[in-house]
PDB file of N, CA and C in Angstrom:
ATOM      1  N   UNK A   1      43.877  21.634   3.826  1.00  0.00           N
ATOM      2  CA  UNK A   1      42.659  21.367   4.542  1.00  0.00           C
ATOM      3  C   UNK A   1      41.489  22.128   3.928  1.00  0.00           C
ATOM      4  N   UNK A   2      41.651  23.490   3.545  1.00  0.00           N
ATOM      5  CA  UNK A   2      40.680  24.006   2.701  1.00  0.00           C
ATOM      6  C   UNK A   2      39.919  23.451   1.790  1.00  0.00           C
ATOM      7  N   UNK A   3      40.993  23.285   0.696  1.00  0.00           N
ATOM      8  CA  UNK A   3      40.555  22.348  -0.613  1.00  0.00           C
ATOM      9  C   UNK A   3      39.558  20.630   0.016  1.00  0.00           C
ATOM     10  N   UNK A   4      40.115  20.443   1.262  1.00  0.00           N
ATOM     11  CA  UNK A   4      39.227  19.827   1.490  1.00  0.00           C
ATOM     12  C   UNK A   4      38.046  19.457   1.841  1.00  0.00           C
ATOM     13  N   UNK A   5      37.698  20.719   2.909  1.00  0.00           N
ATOM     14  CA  UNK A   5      36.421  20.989   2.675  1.00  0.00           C
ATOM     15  C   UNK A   5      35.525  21.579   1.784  1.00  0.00           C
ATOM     16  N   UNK A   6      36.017  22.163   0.841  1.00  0.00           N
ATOM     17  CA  UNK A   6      35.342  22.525   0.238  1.00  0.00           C
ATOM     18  C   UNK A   6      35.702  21.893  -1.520  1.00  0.00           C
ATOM     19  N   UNK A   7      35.821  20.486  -1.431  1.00  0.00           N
ATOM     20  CA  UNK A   7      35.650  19.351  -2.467  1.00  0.00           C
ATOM     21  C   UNK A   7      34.784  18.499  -1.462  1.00  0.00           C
ATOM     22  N   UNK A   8      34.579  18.647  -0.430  1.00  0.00           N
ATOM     23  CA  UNK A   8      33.416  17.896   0.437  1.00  0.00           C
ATOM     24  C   UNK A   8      32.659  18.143   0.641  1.00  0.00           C
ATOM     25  N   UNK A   9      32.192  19.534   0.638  1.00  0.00           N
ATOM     26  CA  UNK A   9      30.918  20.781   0.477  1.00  0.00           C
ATOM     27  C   UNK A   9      30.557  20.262  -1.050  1.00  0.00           C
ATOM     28  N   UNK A  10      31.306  20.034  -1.953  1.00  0.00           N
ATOM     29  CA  UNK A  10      30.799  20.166  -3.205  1.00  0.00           C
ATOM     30  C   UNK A  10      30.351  19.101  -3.479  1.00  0.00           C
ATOM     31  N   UNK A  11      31.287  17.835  -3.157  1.00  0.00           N
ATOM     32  CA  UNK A  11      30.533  17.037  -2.952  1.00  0.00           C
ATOM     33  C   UNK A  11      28.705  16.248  -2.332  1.00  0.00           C
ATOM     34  N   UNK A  12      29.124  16.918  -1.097  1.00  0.00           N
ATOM     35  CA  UNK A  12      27.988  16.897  -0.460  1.00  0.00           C
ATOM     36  C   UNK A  12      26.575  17.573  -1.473  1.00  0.00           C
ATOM     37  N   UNK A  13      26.724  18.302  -1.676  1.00  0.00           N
ATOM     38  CA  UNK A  13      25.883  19.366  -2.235  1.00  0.00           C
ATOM     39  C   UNK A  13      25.251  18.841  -3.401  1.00  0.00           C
ATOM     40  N   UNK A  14      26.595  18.028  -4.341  1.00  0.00           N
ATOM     41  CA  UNK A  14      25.827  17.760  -5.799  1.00  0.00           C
ATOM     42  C   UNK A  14      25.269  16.581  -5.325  1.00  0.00           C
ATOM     43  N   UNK A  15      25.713  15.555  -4.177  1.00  0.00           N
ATOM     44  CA  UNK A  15      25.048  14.395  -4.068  1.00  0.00           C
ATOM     45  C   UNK A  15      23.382  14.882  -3.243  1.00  0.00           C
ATOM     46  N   UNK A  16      23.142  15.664  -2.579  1.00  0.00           N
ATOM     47  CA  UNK A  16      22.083  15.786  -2.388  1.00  0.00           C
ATOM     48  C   UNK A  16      21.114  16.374  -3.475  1.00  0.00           C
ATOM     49  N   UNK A  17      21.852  17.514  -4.287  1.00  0.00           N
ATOM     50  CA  UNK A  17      21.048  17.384  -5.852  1.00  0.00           C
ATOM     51  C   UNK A  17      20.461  16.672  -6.646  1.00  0.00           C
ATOM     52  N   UNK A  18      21.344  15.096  -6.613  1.00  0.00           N
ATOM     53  CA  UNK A  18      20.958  14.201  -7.252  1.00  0.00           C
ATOM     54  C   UNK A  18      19.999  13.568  -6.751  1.00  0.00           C
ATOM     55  N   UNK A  19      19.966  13.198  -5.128  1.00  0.00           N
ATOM     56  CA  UNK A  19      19.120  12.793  -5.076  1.00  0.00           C
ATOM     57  C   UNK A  19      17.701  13.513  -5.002  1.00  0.00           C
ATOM     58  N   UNK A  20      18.173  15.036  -4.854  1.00  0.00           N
ATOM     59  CA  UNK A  20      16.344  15.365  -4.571  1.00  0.00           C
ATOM     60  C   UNK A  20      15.750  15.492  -6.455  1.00  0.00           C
ATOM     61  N   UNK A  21      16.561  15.598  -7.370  1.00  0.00           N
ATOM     62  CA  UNK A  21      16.377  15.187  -8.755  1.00  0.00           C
ATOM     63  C   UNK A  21      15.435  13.698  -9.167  1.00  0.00           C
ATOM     64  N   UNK A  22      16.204  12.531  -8.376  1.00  0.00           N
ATOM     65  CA  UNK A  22      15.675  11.493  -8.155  1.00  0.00           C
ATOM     66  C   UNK A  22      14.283  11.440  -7.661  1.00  0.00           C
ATOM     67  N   UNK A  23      14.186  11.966  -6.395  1.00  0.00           N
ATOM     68  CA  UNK A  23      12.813  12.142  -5.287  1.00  0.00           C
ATOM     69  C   UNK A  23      11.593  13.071  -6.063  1.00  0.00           C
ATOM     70  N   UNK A  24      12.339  13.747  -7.252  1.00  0.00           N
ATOM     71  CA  UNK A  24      11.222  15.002  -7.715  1.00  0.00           C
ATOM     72  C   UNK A  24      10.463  13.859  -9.087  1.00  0.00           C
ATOM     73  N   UNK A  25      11.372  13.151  -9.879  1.00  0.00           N
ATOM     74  CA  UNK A  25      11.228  12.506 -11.040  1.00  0.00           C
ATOM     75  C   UNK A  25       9.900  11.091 -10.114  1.00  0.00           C
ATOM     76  N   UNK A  26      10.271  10.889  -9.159  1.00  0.00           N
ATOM     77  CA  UNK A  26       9.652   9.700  -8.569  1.00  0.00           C
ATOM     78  C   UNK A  26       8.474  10.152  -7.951  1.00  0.00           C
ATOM     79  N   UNK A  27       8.312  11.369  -7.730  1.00  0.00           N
ATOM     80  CA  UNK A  27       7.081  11.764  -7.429  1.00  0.00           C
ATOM     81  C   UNK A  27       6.130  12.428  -8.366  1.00  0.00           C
ATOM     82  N   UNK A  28       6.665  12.860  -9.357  1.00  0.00           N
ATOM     83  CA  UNK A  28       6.174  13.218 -10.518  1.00  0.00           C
ATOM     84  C   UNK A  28       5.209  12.024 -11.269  1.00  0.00           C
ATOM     85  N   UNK A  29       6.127  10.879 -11.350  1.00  0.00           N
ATOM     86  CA  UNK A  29       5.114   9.632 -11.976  1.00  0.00           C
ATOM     87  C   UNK A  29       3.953   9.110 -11.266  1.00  0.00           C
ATOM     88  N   UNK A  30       4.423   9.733  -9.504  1.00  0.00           N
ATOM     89  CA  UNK A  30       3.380   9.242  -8.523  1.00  0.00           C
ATOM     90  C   UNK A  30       1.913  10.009  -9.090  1.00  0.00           C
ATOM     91  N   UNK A  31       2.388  11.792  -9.167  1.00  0.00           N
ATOM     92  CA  UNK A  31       1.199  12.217  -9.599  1.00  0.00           C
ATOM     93  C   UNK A  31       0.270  11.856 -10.764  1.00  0.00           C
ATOM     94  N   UNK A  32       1.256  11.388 -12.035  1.00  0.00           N
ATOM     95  CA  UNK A  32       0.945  11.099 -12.872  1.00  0.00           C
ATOM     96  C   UNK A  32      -0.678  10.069 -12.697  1.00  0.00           C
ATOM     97  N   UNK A  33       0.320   8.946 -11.782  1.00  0.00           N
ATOM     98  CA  UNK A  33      -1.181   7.923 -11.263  1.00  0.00           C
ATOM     99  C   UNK A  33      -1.522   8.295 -10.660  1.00  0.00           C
ATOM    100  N   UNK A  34      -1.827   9.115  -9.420  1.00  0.00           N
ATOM    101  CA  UNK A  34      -2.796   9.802  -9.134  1.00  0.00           C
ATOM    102  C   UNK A  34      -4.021  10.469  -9.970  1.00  0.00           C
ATOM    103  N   UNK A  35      -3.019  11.342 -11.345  1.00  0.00           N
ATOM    104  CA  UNK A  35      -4.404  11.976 -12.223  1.00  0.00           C
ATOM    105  C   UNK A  35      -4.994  11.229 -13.060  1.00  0.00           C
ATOM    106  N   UNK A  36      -4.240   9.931 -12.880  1.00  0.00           N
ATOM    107  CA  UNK A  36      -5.382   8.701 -13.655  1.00  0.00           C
ATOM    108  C   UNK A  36      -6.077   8.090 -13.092  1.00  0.00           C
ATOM    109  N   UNK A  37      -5.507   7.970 -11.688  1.00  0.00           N
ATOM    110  CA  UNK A  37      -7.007   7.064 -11.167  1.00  0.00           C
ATOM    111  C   UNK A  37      -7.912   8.117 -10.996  1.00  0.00           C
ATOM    112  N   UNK A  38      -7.764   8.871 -10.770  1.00  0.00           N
ATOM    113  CA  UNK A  38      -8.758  10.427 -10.795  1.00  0.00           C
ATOM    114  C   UNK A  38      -9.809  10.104 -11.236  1.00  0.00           C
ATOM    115  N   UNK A  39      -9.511  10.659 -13.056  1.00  0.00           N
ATOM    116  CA  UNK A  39      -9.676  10.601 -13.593  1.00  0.00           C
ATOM    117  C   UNK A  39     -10.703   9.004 -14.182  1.00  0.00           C
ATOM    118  N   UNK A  40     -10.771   7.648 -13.958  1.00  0.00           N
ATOM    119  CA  UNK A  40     -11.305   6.552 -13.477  1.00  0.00           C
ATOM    120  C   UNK A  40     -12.227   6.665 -12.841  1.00  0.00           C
ATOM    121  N   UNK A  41     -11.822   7.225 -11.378  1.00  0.00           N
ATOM    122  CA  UNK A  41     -13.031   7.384 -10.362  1.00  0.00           C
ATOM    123  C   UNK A  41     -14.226   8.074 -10.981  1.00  0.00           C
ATOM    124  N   UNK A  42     -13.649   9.199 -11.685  1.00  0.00           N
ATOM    125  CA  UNK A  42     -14.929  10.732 -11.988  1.00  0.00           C
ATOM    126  C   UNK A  42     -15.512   9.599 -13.053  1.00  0.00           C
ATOM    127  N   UNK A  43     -14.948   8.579 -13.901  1.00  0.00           N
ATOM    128  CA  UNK A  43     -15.295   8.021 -15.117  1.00  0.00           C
ATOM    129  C   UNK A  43     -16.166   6.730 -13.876  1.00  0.00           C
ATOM    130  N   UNK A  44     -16.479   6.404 -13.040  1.00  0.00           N
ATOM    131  CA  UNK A  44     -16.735   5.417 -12.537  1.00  0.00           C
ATOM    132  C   UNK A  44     -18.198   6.469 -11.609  1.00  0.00           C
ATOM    133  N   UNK A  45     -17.836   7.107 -11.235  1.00  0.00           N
ATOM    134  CA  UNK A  45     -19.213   7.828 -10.295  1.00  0.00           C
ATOM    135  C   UNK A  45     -19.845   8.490 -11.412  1.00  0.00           C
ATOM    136  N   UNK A  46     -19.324   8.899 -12.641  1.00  0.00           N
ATOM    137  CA  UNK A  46     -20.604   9.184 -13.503  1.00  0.00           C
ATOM    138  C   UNK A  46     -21.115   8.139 -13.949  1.00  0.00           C
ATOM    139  N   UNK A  47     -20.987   7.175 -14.504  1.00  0.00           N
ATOM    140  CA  UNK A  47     -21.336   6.158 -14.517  1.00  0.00           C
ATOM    141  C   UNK A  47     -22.194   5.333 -13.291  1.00  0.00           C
ATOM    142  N   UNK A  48     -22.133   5.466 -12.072  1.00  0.00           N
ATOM    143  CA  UNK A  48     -23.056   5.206 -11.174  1.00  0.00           C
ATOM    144  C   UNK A  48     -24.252   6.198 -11.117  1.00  0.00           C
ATOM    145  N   UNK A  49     -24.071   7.471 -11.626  1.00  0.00           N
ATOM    146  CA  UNK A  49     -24.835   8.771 -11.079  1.00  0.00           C
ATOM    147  C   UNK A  49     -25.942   8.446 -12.280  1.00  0.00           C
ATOM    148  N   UNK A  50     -25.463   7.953 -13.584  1.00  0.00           N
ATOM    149  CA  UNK A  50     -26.307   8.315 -14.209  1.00  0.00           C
ATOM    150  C   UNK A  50     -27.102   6.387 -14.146  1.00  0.00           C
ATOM    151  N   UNK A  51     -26.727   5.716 -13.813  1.00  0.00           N
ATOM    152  CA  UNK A  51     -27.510   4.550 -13.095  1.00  0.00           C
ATOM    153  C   UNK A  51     -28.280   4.756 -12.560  1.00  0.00           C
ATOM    154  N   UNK A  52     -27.821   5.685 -11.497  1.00  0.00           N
ATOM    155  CA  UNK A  52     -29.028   6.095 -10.079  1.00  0.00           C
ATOM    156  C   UNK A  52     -30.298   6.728 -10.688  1.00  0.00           C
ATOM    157  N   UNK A  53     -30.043   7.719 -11.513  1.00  0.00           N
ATOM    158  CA  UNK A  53     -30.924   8.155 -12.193  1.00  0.00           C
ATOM    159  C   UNK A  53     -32.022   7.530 -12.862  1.00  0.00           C
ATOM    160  N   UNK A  54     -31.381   7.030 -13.740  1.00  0.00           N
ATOM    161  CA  UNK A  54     -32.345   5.908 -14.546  1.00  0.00           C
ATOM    162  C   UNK A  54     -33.506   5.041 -13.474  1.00  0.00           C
ATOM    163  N   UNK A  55     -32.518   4.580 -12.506  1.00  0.00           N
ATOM    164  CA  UNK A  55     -33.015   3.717 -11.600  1.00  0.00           C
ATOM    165  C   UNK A  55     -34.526   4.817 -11.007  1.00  0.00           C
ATOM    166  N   UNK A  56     -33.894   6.018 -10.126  1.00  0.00           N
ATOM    167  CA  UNK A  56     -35.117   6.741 -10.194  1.00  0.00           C
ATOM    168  C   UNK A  56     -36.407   6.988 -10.932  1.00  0.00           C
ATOM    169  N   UNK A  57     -36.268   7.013 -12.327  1.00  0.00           N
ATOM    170  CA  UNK A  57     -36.907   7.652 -13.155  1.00  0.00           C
ATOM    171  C   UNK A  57     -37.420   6.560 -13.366  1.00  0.00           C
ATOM    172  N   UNK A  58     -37.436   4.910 -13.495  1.00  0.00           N
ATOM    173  CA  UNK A  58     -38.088   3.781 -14.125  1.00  0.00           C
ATOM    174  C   UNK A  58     -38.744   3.646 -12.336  1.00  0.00           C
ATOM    175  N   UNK A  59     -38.792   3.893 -11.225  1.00  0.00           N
ATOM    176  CA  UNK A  59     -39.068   4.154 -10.308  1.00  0.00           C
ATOM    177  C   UNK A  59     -40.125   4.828 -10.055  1.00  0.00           C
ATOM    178  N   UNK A  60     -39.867   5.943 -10.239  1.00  0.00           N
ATOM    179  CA  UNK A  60     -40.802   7.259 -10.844  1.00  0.00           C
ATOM    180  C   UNK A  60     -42.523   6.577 -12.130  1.00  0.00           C
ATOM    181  N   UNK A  61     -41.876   5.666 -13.123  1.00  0.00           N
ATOM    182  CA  UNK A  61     -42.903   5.233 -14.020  1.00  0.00           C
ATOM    183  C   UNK A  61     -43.418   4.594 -12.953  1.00  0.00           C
ATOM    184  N   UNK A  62     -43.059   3.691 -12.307  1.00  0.00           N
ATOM    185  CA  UNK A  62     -43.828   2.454 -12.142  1.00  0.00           C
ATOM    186  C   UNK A  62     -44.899   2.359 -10.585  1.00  0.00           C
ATOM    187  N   UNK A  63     -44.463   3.962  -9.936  1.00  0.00           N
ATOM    188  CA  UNK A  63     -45.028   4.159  -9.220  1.00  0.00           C
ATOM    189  C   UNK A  63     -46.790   5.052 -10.199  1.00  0.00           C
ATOM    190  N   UNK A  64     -46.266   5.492 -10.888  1.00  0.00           N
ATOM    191  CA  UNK A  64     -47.014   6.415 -11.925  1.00  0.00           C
ATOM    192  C   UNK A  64     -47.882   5.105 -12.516  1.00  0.00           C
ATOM    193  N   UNK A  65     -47.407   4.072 -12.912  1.00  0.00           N
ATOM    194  CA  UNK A  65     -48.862   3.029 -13.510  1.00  0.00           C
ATOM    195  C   UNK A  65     -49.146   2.460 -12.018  1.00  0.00           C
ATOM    196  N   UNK A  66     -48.578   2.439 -10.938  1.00  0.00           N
ATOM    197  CA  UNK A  66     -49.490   1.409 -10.035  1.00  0.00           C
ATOM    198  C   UNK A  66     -50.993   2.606  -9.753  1.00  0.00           C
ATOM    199  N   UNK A  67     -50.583   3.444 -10.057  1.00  0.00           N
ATOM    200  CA  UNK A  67     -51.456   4.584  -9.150  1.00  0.00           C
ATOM    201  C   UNK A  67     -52.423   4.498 -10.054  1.00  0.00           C
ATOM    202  N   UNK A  68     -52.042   4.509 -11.458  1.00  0.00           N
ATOM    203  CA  UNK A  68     -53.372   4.000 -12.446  1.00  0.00           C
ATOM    204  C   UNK A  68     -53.649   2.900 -12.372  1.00  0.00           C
ATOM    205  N   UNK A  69     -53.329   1.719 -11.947  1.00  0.00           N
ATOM    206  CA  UNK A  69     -54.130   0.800 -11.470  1.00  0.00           C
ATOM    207  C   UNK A  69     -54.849   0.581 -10.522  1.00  0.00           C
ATOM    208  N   UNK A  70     -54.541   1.983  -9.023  1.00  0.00           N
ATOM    209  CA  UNK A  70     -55.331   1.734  -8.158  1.00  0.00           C
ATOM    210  C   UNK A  70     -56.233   2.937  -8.185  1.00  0.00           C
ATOM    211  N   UNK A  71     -56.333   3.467  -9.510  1.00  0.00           N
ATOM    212  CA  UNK A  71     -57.687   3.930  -9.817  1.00  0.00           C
ATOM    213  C   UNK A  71     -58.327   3.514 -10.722  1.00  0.00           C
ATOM    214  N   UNK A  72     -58.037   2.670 -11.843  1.00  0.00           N
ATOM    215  CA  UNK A  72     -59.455   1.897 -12.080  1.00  0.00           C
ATOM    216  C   UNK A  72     -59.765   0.969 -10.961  1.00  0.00           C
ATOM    217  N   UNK A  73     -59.257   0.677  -9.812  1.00  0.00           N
ATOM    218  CA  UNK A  73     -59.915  -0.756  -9.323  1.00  0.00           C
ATOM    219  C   UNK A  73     -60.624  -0.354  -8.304  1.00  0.00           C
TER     220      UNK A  73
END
């Protein structure tokens, strides 16, 4: 009876090894896409940020010539 529990302990034991081996490898690739879409996003809001900008600044001109037009007139 000994030997039997404890080839069923061992059992038990390496099969839960395996699987948290499994669960660690499967979450690992999860992070992986995680630090790429990341990585996307930061590549996607700089890309808006420096839009916004521009957008400001041609904003910025065109308020700057109306104002010279509503001083010659």
């Amino acid at each position: 009876m000994y030997l039997f529990h404890l080839w069923f302990m061992s059992w038990f034991f390496l099969s839960l090894a395996s699987e948290l081996v499994v669960l660690f490898l499967e979450l690992g690739g999860k992070v992986g896409s995680l630090e790429r879409e990341l990585e996307i996003a930061k590549a996607v809001i700089g890309q808006s940020v420096e839009a916004l900008a521009k957008s400001l600044e041609e904003q910025r001109d065109l308020k700057g010539e109306l104002d010279q037009i509503r001083n010659i007139t």
